[in-house]
Protein backbone atom coordinates (compact mmCIF):
# COMPACT_ATOMS: atom_id res chain seq x y z
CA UNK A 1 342.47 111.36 105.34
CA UNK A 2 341.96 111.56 109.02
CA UNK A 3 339.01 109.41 111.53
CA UNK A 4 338.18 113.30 111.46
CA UNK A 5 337.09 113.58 108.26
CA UNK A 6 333.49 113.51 107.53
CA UNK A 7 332.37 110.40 105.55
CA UNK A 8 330.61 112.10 102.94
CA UNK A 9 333.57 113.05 101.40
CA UNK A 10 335.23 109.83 102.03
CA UNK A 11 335.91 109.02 98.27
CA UNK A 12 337.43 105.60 97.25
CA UNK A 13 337.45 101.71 96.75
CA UNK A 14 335.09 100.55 99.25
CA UNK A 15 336.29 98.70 102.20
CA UNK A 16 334.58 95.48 102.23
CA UNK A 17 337.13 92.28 102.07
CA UNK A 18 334.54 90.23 99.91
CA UNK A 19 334.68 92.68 97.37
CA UNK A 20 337.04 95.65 97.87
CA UNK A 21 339.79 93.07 95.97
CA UNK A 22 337.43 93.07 92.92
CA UNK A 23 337.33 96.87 92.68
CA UNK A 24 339.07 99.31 90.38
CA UNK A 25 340.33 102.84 91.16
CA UNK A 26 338.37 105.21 90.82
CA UNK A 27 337.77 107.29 87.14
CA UNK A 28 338.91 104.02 86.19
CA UNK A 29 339.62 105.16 82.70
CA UNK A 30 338.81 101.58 80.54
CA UNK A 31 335.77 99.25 79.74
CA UNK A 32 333.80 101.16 82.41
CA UNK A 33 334.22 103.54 84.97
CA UNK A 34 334.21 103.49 89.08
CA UNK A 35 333.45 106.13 91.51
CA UNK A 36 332.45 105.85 95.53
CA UNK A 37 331.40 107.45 98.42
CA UNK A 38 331.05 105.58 102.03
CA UNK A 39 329.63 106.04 105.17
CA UNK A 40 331.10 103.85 107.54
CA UNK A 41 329.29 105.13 110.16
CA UNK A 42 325.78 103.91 108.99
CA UNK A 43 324.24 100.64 110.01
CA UNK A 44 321.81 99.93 106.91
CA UNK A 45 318.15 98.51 107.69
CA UNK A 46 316.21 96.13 105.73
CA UNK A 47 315.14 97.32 102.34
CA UNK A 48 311.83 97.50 101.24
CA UNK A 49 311.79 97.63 97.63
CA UNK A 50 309.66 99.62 95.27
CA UNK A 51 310.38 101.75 92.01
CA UNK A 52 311.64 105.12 91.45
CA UNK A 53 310.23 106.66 88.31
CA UNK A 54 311.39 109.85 87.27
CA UNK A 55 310.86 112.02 84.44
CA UNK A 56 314.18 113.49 83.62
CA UNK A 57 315.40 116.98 84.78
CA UNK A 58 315.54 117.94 88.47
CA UNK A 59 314.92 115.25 90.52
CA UNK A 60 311.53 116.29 92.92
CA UNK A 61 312.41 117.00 96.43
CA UNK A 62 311.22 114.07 97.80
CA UNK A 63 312.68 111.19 95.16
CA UNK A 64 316.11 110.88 96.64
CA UNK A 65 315.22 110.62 100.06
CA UNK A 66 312.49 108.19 99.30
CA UNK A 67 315.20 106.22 97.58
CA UNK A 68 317.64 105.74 100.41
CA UNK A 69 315.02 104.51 102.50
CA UNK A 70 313.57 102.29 100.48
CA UNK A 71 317.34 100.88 100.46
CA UNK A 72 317.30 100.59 103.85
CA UNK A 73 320.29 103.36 103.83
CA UNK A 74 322.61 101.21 102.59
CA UNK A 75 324.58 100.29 99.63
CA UNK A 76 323.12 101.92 96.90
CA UNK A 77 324.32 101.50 92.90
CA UNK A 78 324.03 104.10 90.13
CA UNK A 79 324.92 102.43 86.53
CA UNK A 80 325.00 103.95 83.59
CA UNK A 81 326.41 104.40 80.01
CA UNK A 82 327.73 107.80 80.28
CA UNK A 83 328.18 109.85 83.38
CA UNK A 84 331.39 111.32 85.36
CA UNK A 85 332.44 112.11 89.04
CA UNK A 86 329.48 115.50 89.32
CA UNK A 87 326.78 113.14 88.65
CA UNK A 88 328.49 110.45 91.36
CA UNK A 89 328.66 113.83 93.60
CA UNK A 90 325.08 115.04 93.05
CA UNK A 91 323.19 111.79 93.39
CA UNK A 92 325.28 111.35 96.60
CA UNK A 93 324.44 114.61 98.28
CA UNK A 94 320.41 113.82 97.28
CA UNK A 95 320.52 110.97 99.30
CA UNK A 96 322.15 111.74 102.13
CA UNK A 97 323.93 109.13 104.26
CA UNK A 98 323.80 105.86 103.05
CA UNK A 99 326.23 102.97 103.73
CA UNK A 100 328.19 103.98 100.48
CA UNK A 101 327.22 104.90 96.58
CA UNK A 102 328.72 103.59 94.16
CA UNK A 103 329.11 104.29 90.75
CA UNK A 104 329.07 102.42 87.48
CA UNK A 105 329.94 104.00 84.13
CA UNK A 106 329.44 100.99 81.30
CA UNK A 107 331.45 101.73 78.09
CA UNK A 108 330.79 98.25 76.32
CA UNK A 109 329.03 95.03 76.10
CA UNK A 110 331.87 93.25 77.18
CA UNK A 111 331.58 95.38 80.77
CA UNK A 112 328.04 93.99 81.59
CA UNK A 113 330.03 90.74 82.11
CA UNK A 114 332.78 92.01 84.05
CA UNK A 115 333.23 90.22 87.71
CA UNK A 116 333.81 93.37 89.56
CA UNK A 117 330.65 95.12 87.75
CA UNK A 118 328.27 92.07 88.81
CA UNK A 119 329.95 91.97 92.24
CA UNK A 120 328.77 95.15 92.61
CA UNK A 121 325.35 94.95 91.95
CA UNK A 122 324.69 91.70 93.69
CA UNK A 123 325.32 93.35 96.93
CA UNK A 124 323.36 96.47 96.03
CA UNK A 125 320.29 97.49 98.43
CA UNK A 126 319.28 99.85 95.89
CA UNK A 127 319.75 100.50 92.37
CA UNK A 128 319.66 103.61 90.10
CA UNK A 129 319.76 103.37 86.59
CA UNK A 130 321.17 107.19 84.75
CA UNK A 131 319.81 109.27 81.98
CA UNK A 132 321.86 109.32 79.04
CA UNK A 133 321.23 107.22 75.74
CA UNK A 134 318.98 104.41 76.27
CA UNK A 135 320.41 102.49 73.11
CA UNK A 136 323.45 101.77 74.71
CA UNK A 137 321.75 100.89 77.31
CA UNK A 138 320.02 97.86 74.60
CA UNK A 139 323.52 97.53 73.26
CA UNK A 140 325.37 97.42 76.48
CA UNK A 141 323.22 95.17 78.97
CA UNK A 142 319.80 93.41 76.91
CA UNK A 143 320.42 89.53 77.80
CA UNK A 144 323.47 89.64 80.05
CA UNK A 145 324.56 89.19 83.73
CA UNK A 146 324.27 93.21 84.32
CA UNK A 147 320.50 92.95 82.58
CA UNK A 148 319.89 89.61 84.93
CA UNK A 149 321.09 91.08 88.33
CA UNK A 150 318.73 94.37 88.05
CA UNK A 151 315.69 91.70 87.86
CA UNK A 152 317.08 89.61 90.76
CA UNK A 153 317.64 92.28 92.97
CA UNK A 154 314.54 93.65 92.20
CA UNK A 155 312.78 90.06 93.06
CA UNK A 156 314.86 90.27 96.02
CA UNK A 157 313.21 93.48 97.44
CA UNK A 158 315.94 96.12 96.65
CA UNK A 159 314.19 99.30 95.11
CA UNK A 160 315.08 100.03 91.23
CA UNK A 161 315.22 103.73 89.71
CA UNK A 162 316.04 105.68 87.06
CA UNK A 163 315.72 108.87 84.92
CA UNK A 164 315.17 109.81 81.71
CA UNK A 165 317.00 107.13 79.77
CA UNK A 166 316.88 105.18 82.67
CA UNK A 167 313.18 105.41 82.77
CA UNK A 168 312.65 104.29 78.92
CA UNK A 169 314.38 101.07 79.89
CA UNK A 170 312.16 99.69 82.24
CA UNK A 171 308.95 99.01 81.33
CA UNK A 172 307.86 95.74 79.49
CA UNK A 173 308.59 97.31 75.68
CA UNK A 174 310.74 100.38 75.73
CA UNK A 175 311.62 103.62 73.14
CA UNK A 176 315.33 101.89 72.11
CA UNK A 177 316.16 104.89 69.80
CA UNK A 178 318.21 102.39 68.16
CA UNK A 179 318.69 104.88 64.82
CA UNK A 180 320.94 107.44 66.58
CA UNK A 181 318.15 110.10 67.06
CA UNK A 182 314.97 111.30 69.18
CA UNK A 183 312.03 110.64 67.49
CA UNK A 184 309.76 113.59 67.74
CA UNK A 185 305.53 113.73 68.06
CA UNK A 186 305.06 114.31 64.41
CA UNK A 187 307.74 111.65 62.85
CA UNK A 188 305.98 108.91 64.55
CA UNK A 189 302.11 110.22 63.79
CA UNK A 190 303.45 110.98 60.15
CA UNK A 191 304.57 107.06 59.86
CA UNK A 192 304.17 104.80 62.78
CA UNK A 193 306.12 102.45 60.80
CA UNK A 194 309.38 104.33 60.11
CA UNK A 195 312.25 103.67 60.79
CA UNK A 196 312.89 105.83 63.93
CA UNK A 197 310.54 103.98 65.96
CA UNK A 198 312.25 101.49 67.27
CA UNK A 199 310.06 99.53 70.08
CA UNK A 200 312.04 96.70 71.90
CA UNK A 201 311.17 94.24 73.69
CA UNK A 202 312.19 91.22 76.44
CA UNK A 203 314.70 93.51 78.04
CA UNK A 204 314.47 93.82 81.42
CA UNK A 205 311.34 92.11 83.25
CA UNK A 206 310.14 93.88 86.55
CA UNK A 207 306.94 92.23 86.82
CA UNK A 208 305.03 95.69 88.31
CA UNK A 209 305.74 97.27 84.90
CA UNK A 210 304.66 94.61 82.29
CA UNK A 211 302.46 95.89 79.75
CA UNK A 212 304.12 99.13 80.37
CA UNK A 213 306.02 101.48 77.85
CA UNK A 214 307.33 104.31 79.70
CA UNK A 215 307.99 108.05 78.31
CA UNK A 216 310.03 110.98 80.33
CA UNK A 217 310.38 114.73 79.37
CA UNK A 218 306.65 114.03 78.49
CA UNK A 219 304.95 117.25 78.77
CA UNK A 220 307.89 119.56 77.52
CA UNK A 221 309.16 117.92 74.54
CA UNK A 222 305.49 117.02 73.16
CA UNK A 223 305.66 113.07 73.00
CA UNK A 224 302.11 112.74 73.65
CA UNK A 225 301.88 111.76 70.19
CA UNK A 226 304.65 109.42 69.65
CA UNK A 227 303.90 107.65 72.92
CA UNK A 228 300.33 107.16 71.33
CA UNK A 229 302.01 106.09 68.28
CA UNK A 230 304.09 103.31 70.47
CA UNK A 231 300.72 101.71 72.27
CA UNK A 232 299.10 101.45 69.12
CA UNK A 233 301.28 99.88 67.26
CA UNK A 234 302.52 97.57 69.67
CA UNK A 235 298.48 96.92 70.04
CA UNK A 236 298.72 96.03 66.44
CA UNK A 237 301.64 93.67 66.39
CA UNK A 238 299.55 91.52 69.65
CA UNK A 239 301.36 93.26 72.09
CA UNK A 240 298.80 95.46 74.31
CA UNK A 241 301.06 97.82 76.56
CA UNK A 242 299.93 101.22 78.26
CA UNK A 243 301.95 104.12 78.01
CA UNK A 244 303.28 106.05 81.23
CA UNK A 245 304.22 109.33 80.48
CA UNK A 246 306.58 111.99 82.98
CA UNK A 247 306.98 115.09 82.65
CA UNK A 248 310.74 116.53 83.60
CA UNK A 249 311.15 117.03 87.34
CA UNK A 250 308.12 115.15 88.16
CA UNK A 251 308.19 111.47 88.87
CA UNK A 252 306.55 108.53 90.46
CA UNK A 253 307.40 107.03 93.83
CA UNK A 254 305.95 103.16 93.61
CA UNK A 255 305.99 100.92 96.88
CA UNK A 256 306.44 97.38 96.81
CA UNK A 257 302.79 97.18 96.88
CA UNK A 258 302.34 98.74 93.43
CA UNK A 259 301.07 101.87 94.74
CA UNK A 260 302.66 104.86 93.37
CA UNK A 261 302.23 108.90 94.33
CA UNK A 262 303.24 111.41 91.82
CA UNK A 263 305.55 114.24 92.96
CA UNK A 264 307.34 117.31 91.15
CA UNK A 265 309.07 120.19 91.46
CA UNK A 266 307.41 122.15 89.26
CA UNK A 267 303.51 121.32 88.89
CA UNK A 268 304.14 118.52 86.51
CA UNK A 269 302.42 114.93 85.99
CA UNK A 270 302.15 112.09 84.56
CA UNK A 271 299.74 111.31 81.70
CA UNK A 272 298.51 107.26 81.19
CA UNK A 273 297.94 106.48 77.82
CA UNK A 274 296.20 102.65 76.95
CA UNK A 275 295.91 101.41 73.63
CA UNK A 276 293.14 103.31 71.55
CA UNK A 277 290.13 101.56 70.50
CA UNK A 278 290.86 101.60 67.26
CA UNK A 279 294.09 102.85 64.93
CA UNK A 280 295.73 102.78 61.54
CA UNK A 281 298.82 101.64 61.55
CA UNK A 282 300.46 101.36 58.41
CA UNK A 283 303.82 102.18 56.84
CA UNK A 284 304.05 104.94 54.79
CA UNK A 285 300.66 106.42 55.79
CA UNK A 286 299.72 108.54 58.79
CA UNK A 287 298.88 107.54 61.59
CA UNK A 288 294.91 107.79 62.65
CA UNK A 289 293.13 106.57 65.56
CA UNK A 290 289.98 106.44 67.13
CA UNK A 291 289.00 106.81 71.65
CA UNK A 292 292.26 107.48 73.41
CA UNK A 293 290.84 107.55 76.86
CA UNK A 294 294.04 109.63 78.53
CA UNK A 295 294.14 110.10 82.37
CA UNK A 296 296.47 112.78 83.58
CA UNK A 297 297.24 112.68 87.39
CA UNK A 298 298.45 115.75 88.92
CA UNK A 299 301.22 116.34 91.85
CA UNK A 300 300.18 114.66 94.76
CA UNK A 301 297.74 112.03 93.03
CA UNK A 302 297.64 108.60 93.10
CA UNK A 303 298.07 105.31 90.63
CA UNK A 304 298.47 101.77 91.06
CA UNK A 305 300.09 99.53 88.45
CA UNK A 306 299.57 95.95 87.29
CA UNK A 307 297.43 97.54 85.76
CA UNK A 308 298.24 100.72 85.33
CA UNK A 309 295.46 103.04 86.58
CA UNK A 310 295.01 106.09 88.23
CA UNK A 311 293.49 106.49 91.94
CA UNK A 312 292.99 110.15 92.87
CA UNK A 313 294.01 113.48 91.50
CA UNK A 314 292.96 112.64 87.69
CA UNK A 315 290.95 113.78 85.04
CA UNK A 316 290.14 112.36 81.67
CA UNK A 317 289.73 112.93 78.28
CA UNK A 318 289.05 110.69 74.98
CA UNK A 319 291.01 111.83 71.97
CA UNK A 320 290.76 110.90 68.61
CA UNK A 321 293.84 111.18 65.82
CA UNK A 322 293.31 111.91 62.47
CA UNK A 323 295.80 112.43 59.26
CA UNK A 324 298.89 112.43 61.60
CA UNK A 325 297.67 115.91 63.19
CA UNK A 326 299.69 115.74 66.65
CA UNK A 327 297.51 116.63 69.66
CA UNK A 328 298.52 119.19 71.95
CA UNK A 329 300.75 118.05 75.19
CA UNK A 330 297.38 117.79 77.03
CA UNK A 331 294.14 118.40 74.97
């Protein structure tokens, strides 16, 4: 490698003395995983926090970009459980030049301890959490350093992300799917109490998403009715939440003032879904409920969370469940 060499393909253990001892080489094949990309020529700005909330898919135009601003353009962390050099090389090229990316690919519980892994986030300006399978992500990081350090960078002002997976993880109560599968619309509305849906809790704690359960390939895969199934039956067990459903390539970019603006590639939304004002919950039995006031906010609409509401852009509708009949993707 030459001083000619352009830095976007300057691949490697970052140089930093404080840390670059720490680091392993990268496809590190082991615990975890390590892959980078620097630009030495940037001088990052201040961050400005905020929330990237995507919906799986194709990342909108606009997400990435938004992403390395809000982290000040400079050292920005993608973690994951699963995940290999490609994804290090697309998320890269999205965002353009930023001090360096770096890549974390988690393989065990044991990792989300690791020195080198925590050194790495605590000097993140940004942090961007991958699709995959959220229960690893439970298994992996719920109550340890890795699980502490995305809150405290958060608090700190650094912007958090993620997709798909990443998404489920981090509202206040999130879809574990703890049992090895996907739990479809009409599993959950045939018995809210089953065994696939698994609903966990005190996981990670970003304040702008409490009383939030989050939902991504909404609109595609059907899940209005299993995120309905999730609000009320955390309503019934004395936990209120309100669902925030994405569809794929769509996604919500939230300032550090709560504000968000939906975006997508491809016409999508995001639907809001609050407990309903009244349900049966019971095991073995279908599900039935009574005034789900839904809100679905187009591209280029508005919402604000804390709590969750929409602003512009959104219509309304009040829809009523009955003998585990799943409602259409948007009645």
């Amino acid at each position: 490698m030459t001083s000619a060499t352009p830095g976007w393909i300057r691949t490697g253990v970052i140089a930093i003395a404080a840390v670059a001892a720490l680091l392993p080489r990268e496809g590190h094949a082991g615990p975890y995983e390590y892959f980078s990309t620097e630009h030495a020529e940037v001088r990052p700005a201040a961050h400005q926090g905020g929330l990237l909330l995507l919906g799986g898919g194709e990342w909108p135009d606009e997400a990435m970009p938004w992403f390395a601003e809000h982290a000040g353009r400079g050292h920005v962390v993608m973690i994951g459980a699963s995940g290999d050099a490609e994804d290090h090389a697309e998320l890269a090229a999205a965002l353009g030049e930023v001090a360096s990316l770096e890549t974390l690919v988690l393989h065990d519980r044991e990792s989300s301890s690791d020195p080198r892994v925590l050194a790495i986030l605590a000097r993140a300006d940004g942090i961007f959490i991958h699709g995959g399978d959220q229960a690893n992500y439970v298994r992996f990081w719920k109550g340890t350093p890795v699980a502490d350090l995305i809150e405290r960078r958060f608090r700190e002002g650094c912007p958090v992300g993620g997709t798909s997976a990443g998404l489920a993880i981090l509202g206040e109560w999130a879809y574990g799917s703890m049992d090895g599968g996907s739990l479809t619309s009409a599993e959950g509305l045939h018995d809210p109490l089953g065994p696939g849906v698994t609903l966990v809790g005190d996981f990670l704690h970003l304040a702008p998403l409490k009383g939030v359960i989050t939902d991504s390939h909404f609109a595609p895969r059907g899940r209005l009715g299993r995120l309905m199934v999730f609000v009320a039956r955390l309503a019934s067990e004395g936990h209120p939440v309100t669902g925030l459903g994405i569809d794929e390539e769509a996604g919500v970019l939230v300032g550090s003032d709560g504000l968000g603006r939906v975006v997508s590639r491809n016409g999508g939304g995001v639907t809001i879904v609050p407990p309903p004002a009244s349900a049966v919950v019971e095991r073995g039995r279908a599900f039935a409920a009574r005034g789900f006031l839904l809100t679905r906010i187009t591209a280029g609409g508005t919402l604000s969370l804390s709590p969750l509401r929409a602003l512009s852009q959104a219509t309304t509708t009040v829809v009523d469940v009955k003998g585990g009949a799943a409602p259409p993707v948007w009645p």
